[in-house]
Protein backbone atom coordinates (compact mmCIF):
# COMPACT_ATOMS: atom_id res chain seq x y z
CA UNK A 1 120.77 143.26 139.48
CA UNK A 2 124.17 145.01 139.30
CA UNK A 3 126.86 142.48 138.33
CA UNK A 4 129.69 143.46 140.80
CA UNK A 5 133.38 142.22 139.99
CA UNK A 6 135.36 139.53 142.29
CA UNK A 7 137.69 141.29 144.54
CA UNK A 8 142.06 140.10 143.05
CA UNK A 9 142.35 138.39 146.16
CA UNK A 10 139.33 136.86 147.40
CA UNK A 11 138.47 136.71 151.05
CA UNK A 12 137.31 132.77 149.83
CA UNK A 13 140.90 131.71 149.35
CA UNK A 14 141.70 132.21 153.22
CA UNK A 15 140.98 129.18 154.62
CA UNK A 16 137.79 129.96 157.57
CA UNK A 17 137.73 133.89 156.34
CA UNK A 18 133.76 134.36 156.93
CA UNK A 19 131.74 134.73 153.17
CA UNK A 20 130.15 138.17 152.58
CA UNK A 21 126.61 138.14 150.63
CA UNK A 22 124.23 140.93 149.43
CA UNK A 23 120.54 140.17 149.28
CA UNK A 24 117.95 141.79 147.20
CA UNK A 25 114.89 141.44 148.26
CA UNK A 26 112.61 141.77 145.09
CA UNK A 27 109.03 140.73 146.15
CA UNK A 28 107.34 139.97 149.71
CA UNK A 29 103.74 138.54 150.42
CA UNK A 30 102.75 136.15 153.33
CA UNK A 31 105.68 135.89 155.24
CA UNK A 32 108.05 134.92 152.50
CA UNK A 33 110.01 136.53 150.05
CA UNK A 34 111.52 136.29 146.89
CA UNK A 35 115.06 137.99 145.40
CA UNK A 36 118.77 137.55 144.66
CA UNK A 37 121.67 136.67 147.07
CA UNK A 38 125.01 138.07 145.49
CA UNK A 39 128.24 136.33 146.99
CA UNK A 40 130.82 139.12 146.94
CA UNK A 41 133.89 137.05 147.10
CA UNK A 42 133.21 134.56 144.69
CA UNK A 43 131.25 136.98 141.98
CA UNK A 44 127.99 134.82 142.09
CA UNK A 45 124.56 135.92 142.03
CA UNK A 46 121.91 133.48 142.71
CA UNK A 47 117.90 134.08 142.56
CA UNK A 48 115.88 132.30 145.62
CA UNK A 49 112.42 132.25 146.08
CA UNK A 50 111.98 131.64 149.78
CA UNK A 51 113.11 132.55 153.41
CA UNK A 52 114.46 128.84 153.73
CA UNK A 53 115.75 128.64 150.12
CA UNK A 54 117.78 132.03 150.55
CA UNK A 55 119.46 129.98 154.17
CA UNK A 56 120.32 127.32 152.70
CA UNK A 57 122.33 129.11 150.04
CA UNK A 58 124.15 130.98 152.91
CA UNK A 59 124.82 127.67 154.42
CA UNK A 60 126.06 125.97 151.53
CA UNK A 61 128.75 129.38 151.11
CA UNK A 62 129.74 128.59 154.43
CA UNK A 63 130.47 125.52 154.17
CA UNK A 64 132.20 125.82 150.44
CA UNK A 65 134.12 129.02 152.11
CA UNK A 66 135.28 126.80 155.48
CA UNK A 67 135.93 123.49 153.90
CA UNK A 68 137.89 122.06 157.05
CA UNK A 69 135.01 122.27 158.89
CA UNK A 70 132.14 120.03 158.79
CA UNK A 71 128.47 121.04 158.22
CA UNK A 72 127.54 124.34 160.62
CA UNK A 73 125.23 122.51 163.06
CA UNK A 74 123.43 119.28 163.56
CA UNK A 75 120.43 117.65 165.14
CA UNK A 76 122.74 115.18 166.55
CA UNK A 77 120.53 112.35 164.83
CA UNK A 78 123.60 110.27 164.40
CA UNK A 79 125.33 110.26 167.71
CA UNK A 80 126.88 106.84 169.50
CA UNK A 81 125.61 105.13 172.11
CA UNK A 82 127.94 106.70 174.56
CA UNK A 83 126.48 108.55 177.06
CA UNK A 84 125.69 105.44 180.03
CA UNK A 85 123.79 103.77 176.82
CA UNK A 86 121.08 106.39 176.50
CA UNK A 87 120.51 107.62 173.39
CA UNK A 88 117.79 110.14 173.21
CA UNK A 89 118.39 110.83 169.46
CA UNK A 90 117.06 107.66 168.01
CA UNK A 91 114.55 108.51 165.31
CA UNK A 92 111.21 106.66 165.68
């Protein structure tokens, strides 16, 4: 894969500015693939080797790139007991 160079000033620096990333996809077969995800602002490349692999790493930029926000979304596993005492989130 094509190394491409870090932009002078990085998009990654400005706090929420939204990550940009390239993805190769090198193989496919049954529904899943396999390739590289490039981050442009930060110069990375990283090789994945599944759908759910290759989302997390664009979660995990997200969350490096916005790091004044918490995680992207949640189950809400973890809420209070707040709402008139009925928690439909407990875990069995």
């Amino acid at each position: 894969m094509q190394n491409i160079p870090a932009k002078e000033n990085s998009a990654h620096r400005t706090s929420g500015a939204t990550p940009t990333f390239m993805i190769k996809v090198v193989y496919s077969e049954n529904f899943s693939v396999q390739g590289y995800i490039h981050w442009i602002e930060e110069g990375k490349s990283v090789p994945f080797r599944s759908y759910m692999e290759m989302l997390h790493l664009i979660e995990e930029g997200m969350f490096i790139s916005r790091k004044e926000m918490a995680r992207l979304r949640s189950w809400g596993l973890n809420m209070e007991e707040g709402e008139g005492g009925n928690n439909k989130s407990k875990v069995l």
